[in-house]
C-alpha atoms as a PDB file:
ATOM      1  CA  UNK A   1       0.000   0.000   0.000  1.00  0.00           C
ATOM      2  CA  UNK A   2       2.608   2.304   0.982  1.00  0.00           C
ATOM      3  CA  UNK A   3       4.430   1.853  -2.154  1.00  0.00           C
ATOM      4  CA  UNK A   4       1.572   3.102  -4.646  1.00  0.00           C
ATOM      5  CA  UNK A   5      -0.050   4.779  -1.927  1.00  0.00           C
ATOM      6  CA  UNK A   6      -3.219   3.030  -2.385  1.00  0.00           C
ATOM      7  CA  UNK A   7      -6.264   3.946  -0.510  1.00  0.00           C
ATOM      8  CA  UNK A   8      -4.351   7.294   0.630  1.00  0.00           C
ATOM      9  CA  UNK A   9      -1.606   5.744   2.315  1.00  0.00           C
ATOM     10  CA  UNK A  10       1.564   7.806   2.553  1.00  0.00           C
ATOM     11  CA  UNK A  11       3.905   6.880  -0.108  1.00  0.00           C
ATOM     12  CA  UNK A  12       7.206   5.412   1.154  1.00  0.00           C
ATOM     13  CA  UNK A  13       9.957   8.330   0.595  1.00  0.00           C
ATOM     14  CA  UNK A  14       7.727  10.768  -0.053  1.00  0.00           C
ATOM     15  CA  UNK A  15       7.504  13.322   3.092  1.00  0.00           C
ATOM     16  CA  UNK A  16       4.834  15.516   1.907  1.00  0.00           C
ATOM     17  CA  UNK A  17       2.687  13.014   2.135  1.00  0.00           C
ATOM     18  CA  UNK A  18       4.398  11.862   5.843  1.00  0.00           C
ATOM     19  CA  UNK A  19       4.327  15.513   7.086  1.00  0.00           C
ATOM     20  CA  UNK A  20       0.864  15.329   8.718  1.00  0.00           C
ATOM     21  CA  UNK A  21       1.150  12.154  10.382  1.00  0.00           C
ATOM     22  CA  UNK A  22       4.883  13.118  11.972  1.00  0.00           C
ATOM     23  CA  UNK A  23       3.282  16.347  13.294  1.00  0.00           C
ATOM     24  CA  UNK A  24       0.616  14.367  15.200  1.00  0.00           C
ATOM     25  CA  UNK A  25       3.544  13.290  17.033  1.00  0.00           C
ATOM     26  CA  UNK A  26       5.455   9.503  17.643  1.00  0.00           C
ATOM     27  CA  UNK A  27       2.858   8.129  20.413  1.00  0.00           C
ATOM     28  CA  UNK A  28      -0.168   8.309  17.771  1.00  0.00           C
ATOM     29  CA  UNK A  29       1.894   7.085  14.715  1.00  0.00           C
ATOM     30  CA  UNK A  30       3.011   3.802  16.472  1.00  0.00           C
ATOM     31  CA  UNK A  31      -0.712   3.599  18.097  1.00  0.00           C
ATOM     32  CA  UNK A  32      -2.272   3.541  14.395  1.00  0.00           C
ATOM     33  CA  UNK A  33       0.224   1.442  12.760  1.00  0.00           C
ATOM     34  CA  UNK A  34      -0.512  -1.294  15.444  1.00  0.00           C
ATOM     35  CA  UNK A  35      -4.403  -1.110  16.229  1.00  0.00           C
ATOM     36  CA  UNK A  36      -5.045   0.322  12.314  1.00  0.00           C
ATOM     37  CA  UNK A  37      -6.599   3.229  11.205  1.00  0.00           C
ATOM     38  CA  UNK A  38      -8.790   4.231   8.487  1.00  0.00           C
ATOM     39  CA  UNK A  39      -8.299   1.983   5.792  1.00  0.00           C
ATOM     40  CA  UNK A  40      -4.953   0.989   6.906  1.00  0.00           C
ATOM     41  CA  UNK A  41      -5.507  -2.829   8.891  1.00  0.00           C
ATOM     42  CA  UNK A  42      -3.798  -3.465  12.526  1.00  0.00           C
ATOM     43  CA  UNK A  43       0.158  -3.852  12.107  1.00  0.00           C
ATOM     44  CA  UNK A  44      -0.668  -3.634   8.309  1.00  0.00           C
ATOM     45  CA  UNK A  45      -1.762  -7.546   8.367  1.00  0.00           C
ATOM     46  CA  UNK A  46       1.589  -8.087   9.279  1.00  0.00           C
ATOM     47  CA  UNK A  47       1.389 -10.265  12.672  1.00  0.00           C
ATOM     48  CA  UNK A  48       5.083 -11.218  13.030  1.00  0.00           C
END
Protein backbone atom coordinates (compact mmCIF):
# COMPACT_ATOMS: atom_id res chain seq x y z
CA UNK A 1 0.00 0.00 0.00
CA UNK A 2 2.61 2.30 0.98
CA UNK A 3 4.43 1.85 -2.15
CA UNK A 4 1.57 3.10 -4.65
CA UNK A 5 -0.05 4.78 -1.93
CA UNK A 6 -3.22 3.03 -2.38
CA UNK A 7 -6.26 3.95 -0.51
CA UNK A 8 -4.35 7.29 0.63
CA UNK A 9 -1.61 5.74 2.31
CA UNK A 10 1.56 7.81 2.55
CA UNK A 11 3.91 6.88 -0.11
CA UNK A 12 7.21 5.41 1.15
CA UNK A 13 9.96 8.33 0.59
CA UNK A 14 7.73 10.77 -0.05
CA UNK A 15 7.50 13.32 3.09
CA UNK A 16 4.83 15.52 1.91
CA UNK A 17 2.69 13.01 2.14
CA UNK A 18 4.40 11.86 5.84
CA UNK A 19 4.33 15.51 7.09
CA UNK A 20 0.86 15.33 8.72
CA UNK A 21 1.15 12.15 10.38
CA UNK A 22 4.88 13.12 11.97
CA UNK A 23 3.28 16.35 13.29
CA UNK A 24 0.62 14.37 15.20
CA UNK A 25 3.54 13.29 17.03
CA UNK A 26 5.46 9.50 17.64
CA UNK A 27 2.86 8.13 20.41
CA UNK A 28 -0.17 8.31 17.77
CA UNK A 29 1.89 7.09 14.72
CA UNK A 30 3.01 3.80 16.47
CA UNK A 31 -0.71 3.60 18.10
CA UNK A 32 -2.27 3.54 14.40
CA UNK A 33 0.22 1.44 12.76
CA UNK A 34 -0.51 -1.29 15.44
CA UNK A 35 -4.40 -1.11 16.23
CA UNK A 36 -5.04 0.32 12.31
CA UNK A 37 -6.60 3.23 11.20
CA UNK A 38 -8.79 4.23 8.49
CA UNK A 39 -8.30 1.98 5.79
CA UNK A 40 -4.95 0.99 6.91
CA UNK A 41 -5.51 -2.83 8.89
CA UNK A 42 -3.80 -3.47 12.53
CA UNK A 43 0.16 -3.85 12.11
CA UNK A 44 -0.67 -3.63 8.31
CA UNK A 45 -1.76 -7.55 8.37
CA UNK A 46 1.59 -8.09 9.28
CA UNK A 47 1.39 -10.27 12.67
CA UNK A 48 5.08 -11.22 13.03
Amino acid sequence: CHASGVNGAPKSGNADDWAPRIAQGKDVLVKHALEGFNAMPAKGTCMD
